[in-house]
N, C-alpha and C. Protein backbone atom coordinates (compact mmCIF):
# COMPACT_ATOMS: atom_id res chain seq x y z
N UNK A 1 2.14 56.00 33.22
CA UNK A 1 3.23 55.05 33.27
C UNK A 1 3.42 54.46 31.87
N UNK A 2 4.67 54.17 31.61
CA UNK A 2 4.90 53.53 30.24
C UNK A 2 5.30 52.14 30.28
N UNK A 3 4.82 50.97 29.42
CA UNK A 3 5.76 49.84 29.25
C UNK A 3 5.81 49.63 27.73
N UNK A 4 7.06 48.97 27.27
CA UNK A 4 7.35 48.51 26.04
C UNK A 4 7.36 47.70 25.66
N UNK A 5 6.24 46.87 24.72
CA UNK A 5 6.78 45.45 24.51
C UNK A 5 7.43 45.07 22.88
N UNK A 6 7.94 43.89 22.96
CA UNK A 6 8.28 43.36 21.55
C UNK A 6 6.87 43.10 20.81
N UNK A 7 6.73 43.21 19.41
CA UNK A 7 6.01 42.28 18.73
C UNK A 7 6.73 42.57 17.09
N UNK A 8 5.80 41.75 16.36
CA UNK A 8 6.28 42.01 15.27
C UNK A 8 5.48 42.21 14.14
N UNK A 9 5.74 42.67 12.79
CA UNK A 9 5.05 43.14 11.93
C UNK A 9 5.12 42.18 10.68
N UNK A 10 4.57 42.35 9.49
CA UNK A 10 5.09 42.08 8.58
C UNK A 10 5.79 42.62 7.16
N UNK A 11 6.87 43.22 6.44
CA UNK A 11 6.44 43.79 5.39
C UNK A 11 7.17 42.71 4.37
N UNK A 12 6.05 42.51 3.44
CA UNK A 12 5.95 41.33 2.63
C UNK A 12 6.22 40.19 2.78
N UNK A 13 7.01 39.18 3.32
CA UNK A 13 6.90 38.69 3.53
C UNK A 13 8.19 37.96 4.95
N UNK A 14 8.63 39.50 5.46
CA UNK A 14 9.78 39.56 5.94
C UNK A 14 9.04 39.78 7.57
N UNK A 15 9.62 39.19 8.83
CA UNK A 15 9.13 39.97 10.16
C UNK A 15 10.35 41.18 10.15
N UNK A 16 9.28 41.92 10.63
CA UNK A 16 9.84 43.58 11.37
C UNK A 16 9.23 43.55 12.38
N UNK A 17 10.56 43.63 13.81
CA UNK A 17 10.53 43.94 14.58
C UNK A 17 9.77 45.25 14.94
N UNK A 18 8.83 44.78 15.59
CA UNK A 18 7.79 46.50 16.66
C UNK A 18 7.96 46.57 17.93
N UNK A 19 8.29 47.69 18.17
CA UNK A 19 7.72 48.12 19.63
C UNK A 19 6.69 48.48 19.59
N UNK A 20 6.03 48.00 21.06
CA UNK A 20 4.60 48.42 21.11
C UNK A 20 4.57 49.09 22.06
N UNK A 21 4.64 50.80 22.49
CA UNK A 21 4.75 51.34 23.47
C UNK A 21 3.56 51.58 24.07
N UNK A 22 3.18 51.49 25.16
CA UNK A 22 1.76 52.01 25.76
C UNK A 22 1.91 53.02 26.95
N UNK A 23 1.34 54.09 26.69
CA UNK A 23 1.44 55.06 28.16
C UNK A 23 -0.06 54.94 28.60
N UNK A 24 0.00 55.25 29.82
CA UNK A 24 -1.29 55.18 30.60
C UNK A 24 -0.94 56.78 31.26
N UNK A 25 -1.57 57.44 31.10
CA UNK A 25 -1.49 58.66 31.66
C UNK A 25 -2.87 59.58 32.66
N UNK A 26 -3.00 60.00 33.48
CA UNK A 26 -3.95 61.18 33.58
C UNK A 26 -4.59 61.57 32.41
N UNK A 27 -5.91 62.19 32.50
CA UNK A 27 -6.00 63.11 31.18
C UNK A 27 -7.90 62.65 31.25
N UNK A 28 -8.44 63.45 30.12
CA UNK A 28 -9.74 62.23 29.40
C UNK A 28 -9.75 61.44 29.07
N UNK A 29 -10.26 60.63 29.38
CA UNK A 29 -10.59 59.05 29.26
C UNK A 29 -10.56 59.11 27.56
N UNK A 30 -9.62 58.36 26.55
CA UNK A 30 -9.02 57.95 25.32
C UNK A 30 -8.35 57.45 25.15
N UNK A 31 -8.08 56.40 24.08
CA UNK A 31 -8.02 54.97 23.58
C UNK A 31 -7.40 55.48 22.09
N UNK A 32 -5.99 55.83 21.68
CA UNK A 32 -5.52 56.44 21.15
C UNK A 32 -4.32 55.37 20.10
N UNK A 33 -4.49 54.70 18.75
CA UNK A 33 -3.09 53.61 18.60
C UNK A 33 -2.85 54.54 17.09
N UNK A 34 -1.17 54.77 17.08
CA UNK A 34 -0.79 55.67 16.56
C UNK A 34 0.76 54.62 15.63
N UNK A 35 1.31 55.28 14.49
CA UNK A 35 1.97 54.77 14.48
C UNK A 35 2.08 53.89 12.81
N UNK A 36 1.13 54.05 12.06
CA UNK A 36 1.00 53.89 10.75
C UNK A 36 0.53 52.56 10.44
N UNK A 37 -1.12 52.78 11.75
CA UNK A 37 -1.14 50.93 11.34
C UNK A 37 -2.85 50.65 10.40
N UNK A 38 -2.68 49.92 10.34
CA UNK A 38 -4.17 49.75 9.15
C UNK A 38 -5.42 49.40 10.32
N UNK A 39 -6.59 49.41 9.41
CA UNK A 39 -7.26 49.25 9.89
C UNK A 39 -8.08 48.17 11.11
N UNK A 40 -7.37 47.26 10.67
CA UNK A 40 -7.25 45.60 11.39
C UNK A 40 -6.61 46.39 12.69
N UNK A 41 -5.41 46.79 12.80
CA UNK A 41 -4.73 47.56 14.32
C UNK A 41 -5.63 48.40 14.67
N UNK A 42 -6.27 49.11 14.36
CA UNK A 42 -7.32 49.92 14.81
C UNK A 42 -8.11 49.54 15.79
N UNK A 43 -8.86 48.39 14.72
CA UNK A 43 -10.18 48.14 15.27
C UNK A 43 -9.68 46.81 16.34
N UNK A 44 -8.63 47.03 16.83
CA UNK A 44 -7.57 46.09 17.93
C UNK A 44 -8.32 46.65 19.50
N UNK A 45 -8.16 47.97 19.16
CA UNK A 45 -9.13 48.92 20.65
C UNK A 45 -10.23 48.37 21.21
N UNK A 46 -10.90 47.69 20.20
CA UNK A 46 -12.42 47.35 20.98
C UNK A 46 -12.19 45.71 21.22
N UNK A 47 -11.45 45.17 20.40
CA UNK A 47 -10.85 43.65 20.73
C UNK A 47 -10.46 43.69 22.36
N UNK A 48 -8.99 44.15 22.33
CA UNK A 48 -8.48 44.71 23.07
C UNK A 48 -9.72 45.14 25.11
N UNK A 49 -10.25 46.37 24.52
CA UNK A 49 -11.32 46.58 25.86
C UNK A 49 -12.05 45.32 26.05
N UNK A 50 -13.14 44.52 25.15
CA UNK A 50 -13.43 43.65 25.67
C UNK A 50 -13.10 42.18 26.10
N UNK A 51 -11.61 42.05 25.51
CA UNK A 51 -11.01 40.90 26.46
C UNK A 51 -10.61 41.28 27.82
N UNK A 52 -9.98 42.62 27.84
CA UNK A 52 -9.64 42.66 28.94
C UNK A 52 -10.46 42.92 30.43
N UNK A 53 -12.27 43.23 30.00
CA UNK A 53 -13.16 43.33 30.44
C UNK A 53 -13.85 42.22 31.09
N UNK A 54 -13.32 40.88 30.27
CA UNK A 54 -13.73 39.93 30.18
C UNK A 54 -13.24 39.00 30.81
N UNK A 55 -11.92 39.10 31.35
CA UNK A 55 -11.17 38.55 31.88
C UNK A 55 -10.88 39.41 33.07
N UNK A 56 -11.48 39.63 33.83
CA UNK A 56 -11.87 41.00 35.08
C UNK A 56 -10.46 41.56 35.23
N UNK A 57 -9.70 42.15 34.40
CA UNK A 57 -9.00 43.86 34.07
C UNK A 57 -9.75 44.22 33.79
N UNK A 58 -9.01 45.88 34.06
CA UNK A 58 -9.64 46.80 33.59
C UNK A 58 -9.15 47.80 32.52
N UNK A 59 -9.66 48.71 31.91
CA UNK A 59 -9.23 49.66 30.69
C UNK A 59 -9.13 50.16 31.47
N UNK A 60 -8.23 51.25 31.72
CA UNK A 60 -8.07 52.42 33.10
C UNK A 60 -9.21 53.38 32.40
N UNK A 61 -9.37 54.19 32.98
CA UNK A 61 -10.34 55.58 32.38
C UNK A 61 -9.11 56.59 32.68
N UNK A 62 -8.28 56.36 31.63
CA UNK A 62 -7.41 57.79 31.46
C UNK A 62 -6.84 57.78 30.27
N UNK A 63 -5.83 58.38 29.52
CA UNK A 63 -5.63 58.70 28.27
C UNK A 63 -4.46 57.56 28.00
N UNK A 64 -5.14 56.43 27.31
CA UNK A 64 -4.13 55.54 26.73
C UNK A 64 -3.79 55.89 25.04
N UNK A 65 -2.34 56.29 25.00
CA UNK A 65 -1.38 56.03 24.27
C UNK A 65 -0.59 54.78 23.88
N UNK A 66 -1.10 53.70 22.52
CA UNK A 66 0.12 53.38 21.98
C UNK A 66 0.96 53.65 20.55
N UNK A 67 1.64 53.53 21.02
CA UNK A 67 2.97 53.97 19.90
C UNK A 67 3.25 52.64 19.51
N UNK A 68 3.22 52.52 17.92
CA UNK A 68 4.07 51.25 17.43
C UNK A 68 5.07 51.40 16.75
N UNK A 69 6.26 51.44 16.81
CA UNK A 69 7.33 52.03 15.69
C UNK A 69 7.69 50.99 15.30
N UNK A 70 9.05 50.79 14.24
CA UNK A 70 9.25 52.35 13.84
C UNK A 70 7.66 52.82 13.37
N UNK A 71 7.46 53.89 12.84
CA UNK A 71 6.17 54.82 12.50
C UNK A 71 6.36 54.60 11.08
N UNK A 72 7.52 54.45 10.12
CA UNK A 72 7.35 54.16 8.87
C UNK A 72 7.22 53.35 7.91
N UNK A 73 6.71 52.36 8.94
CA UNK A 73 6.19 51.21 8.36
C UNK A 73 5.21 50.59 8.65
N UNK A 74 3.89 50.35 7.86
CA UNK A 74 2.73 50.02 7.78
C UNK A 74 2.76 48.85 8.64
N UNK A 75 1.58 48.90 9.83
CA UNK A 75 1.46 47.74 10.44
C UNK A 75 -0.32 46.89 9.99
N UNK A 76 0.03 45.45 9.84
CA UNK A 76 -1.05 45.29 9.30
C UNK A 76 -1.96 44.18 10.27
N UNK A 77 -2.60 43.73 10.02
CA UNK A 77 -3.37 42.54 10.67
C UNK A 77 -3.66 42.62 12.26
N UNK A 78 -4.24 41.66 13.12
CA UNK A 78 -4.92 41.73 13.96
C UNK A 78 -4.14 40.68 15.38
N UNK A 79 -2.48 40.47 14.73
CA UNK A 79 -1.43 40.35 15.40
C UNK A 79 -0.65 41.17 16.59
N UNK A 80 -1.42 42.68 16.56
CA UNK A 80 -0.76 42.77 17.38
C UNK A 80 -1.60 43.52 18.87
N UNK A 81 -2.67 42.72 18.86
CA UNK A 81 -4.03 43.04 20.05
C UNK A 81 -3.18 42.04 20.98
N UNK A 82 -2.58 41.46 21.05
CA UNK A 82 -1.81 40.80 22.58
C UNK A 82 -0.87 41.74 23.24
N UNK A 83 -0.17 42.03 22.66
CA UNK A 83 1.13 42.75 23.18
C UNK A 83 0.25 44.19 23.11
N UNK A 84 -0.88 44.82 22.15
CA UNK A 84 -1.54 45.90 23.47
C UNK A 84 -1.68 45.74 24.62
N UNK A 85 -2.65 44.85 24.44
CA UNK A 85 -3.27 43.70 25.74
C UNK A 85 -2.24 44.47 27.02
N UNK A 86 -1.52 43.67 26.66
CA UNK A 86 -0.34 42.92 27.68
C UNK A 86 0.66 44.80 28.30
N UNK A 87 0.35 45.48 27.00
CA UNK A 87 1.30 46.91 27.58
C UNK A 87 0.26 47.69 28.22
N UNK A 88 -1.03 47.29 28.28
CA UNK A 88 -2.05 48.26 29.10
C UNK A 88 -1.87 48.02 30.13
N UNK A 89 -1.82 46.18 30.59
CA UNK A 89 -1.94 45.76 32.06
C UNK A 89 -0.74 46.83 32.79
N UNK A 90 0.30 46.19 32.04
CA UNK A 90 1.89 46.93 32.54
C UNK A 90 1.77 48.28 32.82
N UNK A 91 1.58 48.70 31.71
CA UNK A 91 1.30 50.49 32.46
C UNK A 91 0.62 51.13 33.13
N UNK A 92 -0.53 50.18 33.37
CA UNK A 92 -1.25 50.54 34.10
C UNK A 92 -1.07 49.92 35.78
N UNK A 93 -0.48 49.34 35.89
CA UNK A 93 -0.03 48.45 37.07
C UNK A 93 -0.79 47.37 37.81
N UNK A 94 -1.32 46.57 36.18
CA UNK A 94 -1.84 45.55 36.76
C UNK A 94 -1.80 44.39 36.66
N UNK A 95 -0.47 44.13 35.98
CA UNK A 95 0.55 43.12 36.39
C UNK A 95 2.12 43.95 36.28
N UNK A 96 2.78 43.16 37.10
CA UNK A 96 4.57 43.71 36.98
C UNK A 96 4.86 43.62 35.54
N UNK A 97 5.40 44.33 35.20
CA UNK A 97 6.56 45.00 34.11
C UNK A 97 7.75 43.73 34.32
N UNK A 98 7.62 42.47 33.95
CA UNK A 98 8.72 41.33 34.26
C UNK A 98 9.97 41.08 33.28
N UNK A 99 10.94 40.80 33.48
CA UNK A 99 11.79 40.69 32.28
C UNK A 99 10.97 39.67 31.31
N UNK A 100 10.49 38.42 32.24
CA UNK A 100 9.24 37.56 31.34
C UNK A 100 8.95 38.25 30.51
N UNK A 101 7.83 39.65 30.64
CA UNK A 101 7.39 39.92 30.20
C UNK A 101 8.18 40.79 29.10
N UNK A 102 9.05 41.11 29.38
CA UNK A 102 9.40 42.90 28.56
C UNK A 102 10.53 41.88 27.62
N UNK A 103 11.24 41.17 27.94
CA UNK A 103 12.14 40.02 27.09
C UNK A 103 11.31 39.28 25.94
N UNK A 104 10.00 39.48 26.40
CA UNK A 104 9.84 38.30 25.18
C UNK A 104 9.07 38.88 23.56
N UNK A 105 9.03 38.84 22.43
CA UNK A 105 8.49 38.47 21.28
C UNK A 105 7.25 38.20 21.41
N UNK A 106 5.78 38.67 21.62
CA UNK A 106 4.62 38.21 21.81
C UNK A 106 3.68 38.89 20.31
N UNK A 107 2.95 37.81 19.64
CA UNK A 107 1.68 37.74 18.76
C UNK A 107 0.63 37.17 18.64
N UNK A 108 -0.32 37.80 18.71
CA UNK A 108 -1.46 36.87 18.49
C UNK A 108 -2.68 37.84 18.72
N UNK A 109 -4.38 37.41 18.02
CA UNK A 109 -5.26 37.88 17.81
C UNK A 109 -6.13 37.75 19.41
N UNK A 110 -6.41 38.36 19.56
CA UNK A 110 -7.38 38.23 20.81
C UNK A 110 -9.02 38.46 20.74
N UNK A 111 -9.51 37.61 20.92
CA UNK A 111 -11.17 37.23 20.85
C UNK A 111 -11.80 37.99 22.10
N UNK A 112 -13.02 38.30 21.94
CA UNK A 112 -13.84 39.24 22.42
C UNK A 112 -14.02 38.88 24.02
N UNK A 113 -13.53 37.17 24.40
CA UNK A 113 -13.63 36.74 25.40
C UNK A 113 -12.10 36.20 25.80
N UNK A 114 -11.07 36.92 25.11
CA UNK A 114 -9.62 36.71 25.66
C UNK A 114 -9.17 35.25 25.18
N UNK A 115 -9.68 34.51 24.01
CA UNK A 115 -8.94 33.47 23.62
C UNK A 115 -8.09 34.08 22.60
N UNK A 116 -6.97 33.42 22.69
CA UNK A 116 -5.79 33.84 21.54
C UNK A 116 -5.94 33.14 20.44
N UNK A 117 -6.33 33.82 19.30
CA UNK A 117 -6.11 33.50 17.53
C UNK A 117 -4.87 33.25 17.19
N UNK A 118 -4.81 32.01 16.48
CA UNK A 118 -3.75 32.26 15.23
C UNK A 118 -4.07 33.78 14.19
N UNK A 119 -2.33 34.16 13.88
CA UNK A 119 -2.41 35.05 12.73
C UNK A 119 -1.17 34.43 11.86
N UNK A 120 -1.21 35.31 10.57
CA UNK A 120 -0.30 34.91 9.67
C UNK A 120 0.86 34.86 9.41
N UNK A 121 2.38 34.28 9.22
CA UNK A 121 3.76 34.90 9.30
C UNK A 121 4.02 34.49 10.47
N UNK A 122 3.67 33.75 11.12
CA UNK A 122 4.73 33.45 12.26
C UNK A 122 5.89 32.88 12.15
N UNK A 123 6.04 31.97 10.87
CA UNK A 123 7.77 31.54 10.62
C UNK A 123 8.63 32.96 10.34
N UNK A 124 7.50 33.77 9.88
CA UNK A 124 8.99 35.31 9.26
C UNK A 124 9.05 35.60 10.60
N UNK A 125 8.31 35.48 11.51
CA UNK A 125 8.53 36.94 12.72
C UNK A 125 9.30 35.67 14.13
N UNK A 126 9.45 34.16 13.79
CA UNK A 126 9.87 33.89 14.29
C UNK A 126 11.33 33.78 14.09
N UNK A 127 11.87 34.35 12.68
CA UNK A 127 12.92 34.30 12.41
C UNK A 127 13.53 35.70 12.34
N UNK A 128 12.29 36.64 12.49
CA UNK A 128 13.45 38.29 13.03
C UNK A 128 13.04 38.18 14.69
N UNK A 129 12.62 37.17 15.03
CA UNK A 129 12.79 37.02 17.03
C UNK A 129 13.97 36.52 16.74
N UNK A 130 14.77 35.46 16.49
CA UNK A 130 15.91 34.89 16.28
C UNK A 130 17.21 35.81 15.99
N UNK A 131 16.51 36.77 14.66
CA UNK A 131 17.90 37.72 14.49
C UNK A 131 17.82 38.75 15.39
N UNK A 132 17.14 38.93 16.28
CA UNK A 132 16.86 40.49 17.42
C UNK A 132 17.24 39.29 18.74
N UNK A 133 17.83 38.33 19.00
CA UNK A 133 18.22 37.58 19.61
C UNK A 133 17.10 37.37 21.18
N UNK A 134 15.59 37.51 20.58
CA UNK A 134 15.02 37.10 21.83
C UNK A 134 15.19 35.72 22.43
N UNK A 135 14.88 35.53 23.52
CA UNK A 135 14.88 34.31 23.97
C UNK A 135 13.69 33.29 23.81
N UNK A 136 12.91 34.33 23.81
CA UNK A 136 11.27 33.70 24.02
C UNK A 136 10.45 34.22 23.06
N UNK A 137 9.11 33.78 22.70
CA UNK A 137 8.41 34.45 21.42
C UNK A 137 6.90 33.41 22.30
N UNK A 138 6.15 34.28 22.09
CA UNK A 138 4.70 33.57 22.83
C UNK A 138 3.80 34.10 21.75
N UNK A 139 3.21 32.85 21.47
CA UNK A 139 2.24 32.64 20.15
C UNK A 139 0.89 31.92 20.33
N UNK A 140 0.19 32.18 19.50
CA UNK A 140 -1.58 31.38 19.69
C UNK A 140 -0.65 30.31 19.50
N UNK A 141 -1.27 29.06 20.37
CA UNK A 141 -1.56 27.64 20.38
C UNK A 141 -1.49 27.15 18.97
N UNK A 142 -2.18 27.46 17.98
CA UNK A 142 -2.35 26.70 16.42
C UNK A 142 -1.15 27.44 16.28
N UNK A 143 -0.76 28.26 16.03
CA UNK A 143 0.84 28.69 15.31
C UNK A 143 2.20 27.90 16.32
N UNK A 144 1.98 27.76 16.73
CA UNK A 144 3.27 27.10 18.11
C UNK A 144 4.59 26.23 16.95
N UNK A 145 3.72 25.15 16.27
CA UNK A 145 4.80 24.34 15.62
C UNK A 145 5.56 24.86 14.61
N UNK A 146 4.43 26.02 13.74
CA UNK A 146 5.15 26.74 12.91
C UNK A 146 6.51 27.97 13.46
N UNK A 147 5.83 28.45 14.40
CA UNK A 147 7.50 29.20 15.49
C UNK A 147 8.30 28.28 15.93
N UNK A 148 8.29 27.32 16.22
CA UNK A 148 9.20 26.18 16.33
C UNK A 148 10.26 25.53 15.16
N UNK A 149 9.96 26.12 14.21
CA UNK A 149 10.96 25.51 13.44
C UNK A 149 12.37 26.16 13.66
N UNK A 150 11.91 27.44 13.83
CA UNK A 150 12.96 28.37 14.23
C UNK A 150 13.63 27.88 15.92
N UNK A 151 14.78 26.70 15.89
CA UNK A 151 14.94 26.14 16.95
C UNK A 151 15.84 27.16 18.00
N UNK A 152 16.63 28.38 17.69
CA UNK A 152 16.91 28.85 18.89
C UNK A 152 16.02 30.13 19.57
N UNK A 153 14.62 29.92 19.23
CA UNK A 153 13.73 30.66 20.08
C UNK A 153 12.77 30.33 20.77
N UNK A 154 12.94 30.12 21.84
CA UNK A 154 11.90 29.50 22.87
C UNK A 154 10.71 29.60 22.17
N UNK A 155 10.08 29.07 22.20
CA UNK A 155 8.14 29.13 21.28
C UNK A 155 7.07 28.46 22.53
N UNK A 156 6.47 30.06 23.12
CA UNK A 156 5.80 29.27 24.31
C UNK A 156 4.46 29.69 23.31
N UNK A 157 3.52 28.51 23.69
CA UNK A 157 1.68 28.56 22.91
C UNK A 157 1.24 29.13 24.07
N UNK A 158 0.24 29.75 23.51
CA UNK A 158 -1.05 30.21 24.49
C UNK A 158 -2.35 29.90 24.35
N UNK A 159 -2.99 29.90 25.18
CA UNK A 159 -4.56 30.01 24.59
C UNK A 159 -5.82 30.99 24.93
N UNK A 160 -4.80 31.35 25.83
CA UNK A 160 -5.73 32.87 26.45
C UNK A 160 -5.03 33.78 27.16
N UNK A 161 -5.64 35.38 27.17
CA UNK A 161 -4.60 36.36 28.46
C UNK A 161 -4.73 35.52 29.38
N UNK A 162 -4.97 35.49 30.42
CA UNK A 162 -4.91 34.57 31.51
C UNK A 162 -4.03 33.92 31.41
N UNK A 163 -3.74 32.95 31.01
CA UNK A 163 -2.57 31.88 30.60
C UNK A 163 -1.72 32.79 30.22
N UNK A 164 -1.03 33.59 29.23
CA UNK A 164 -0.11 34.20 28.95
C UNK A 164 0.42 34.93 30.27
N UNK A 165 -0.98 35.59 31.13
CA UNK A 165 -0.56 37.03 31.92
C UNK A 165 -0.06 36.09 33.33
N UNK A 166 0.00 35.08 33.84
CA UNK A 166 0.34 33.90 34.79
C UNK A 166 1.41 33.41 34.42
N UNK A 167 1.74 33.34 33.07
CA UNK A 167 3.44 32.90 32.78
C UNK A 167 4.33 34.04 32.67
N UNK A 168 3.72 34.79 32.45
CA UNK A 168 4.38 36.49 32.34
C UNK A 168 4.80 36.91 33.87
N UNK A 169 4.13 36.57 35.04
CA UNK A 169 4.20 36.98 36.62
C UNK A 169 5.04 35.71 37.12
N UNK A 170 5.60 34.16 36.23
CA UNK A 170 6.15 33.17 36.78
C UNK A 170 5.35 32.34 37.33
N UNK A 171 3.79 32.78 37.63
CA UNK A 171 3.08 31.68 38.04
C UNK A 171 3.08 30.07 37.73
N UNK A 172 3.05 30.18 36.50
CA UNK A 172 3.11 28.71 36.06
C UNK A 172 3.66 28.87 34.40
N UNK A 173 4.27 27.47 34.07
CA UNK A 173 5.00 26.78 32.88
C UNK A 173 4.64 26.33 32.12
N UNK A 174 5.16 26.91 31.02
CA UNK A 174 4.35 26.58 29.74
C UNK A 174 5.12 25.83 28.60
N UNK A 175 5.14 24.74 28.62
CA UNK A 175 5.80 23.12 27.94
C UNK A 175 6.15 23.93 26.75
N UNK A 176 7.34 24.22 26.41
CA UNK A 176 7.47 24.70 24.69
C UNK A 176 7.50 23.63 23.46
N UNK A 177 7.00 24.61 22.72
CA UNK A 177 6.39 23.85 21.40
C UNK A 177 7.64 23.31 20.44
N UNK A 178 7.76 22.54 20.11
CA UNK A 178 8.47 21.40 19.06
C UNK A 178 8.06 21.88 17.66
N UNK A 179 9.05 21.92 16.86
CA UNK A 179 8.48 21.74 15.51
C UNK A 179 8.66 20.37 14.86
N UNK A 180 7.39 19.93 13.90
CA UNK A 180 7.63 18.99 13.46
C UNK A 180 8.55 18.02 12.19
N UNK A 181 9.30 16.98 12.05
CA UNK A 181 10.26 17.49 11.36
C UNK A 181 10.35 17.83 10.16
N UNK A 182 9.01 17.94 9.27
CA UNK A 182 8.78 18.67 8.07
C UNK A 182 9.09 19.48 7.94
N UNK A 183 8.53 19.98 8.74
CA UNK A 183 8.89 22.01 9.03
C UNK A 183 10.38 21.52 9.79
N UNK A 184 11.05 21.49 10.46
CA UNK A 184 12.34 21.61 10.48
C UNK A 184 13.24 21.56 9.36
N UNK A 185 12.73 20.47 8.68
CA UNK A 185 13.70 19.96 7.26
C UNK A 185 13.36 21.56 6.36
N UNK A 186 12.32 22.07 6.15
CA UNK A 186 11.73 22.79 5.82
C UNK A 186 12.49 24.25 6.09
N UNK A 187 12.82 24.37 7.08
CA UNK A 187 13.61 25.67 7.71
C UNK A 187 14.63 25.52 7.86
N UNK A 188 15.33 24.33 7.36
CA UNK A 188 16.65 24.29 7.56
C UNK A 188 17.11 24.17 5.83
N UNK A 189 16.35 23.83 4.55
CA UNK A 189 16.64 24.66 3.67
C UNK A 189 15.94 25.30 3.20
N UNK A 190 15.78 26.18 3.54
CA UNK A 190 15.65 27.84 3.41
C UNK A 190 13.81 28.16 3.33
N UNK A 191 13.12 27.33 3.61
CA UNK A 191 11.70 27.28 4.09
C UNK A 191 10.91 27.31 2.60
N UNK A 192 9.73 27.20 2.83
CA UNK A 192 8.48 27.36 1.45
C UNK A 192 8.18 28.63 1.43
N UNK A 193 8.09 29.71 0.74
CA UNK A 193 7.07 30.77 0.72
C UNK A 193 5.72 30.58 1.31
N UNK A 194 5.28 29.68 0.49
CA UNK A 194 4.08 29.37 0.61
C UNK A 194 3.40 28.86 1.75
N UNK A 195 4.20 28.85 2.69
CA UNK A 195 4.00 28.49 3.90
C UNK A 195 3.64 29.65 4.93
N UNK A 196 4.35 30.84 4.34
CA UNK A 196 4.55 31.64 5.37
C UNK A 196 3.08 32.33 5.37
């Protein structure tokens, strides 16, 4: 089975939009991420198995495929182990495939026991969620205010799969994040570099 999610990348200091495709297929059991990403995405696989181990999912034992495109552009950092996360459950059918889910912009680092990390660039990637006209963008908890400056994109925080994979099924609501008005004043002329 396949699901697709949003996430995003960085190149220099710009967000690029990714798909993060995941197939779950028949086959030998393999753990396969393709797609031109560095080493940090790599070593996302074993992040990845033991949150979701940890948080009683399961890794299916069959041949997981993800695809991150486009393919010609270097994906870097440890941003995009959620939205694996999140395309294994889906394809594998162990949560629904929700517009929640498949609509939204999702980043963030995932810890060996399923707490969500801040990563870097969330004002760029909250501002190509804005120009790819998502509605929603779900981010670690410490990044929340910084996606918030960007005021027409919903900015829901997280702090763990669990929490994310329960707002993803409609279970429960997640208070969106405010930016503060530094960072607003801040993004409304034309932001710091140095921030990002």
């Amino acid at each position: 089975m396949l699901a697709v999610l949003k996430s995003c990348t960085l190149s220099g200091y710009e967000g690029v939009l990714t798909l993060v495709e995941v197939n779950v297929a028949r086959g030998f059991p393999h753990f396969d991420i393709v797609g031109l990403a560095d080493t940090a995405v790599k070593e996302s696989k074993e992040r990845v198995r033991a949150a979701l181990a940890n948080n009683g999912f399961k890794l299916p034992s069959e041949r997981i495929t993800v695809n991150l495109a486009p393919a010609a552009i270097q994906k870097h950092g440890p941003g995009l182990d959620l939205p694996i996360a999140l395309g294994i459950l889906a394809a594998s059918g162990q949560i629904p495939a929700t517009d929640r889910l498949l609509d939204t912009l999702v980043t963030g680092e995932l810890s060996l026991e399923g707490k969500i990390r801040p990563v870097k660039g969330v004002l760029s990637m909250a501002i190509a969620a804005a120009k790819h006209r998502f509605a929603a963008m779900a981010v670690p908890r410490e990044n929340a205010e910084e996606a918030a400056a960007i005021q027409s994109v919903q900015v829901v925080p997280v702090t763990d799969l669990k929490e994310l994979v329960a707002w993803c099924k409609g279970l429960m609501d997640i208070e969106q994040a405010a930016a503060s008005s530094r960072r607003e004043e801040s993004a409304k002329s034309g932001g710091n570099l140095a921030e990002v």
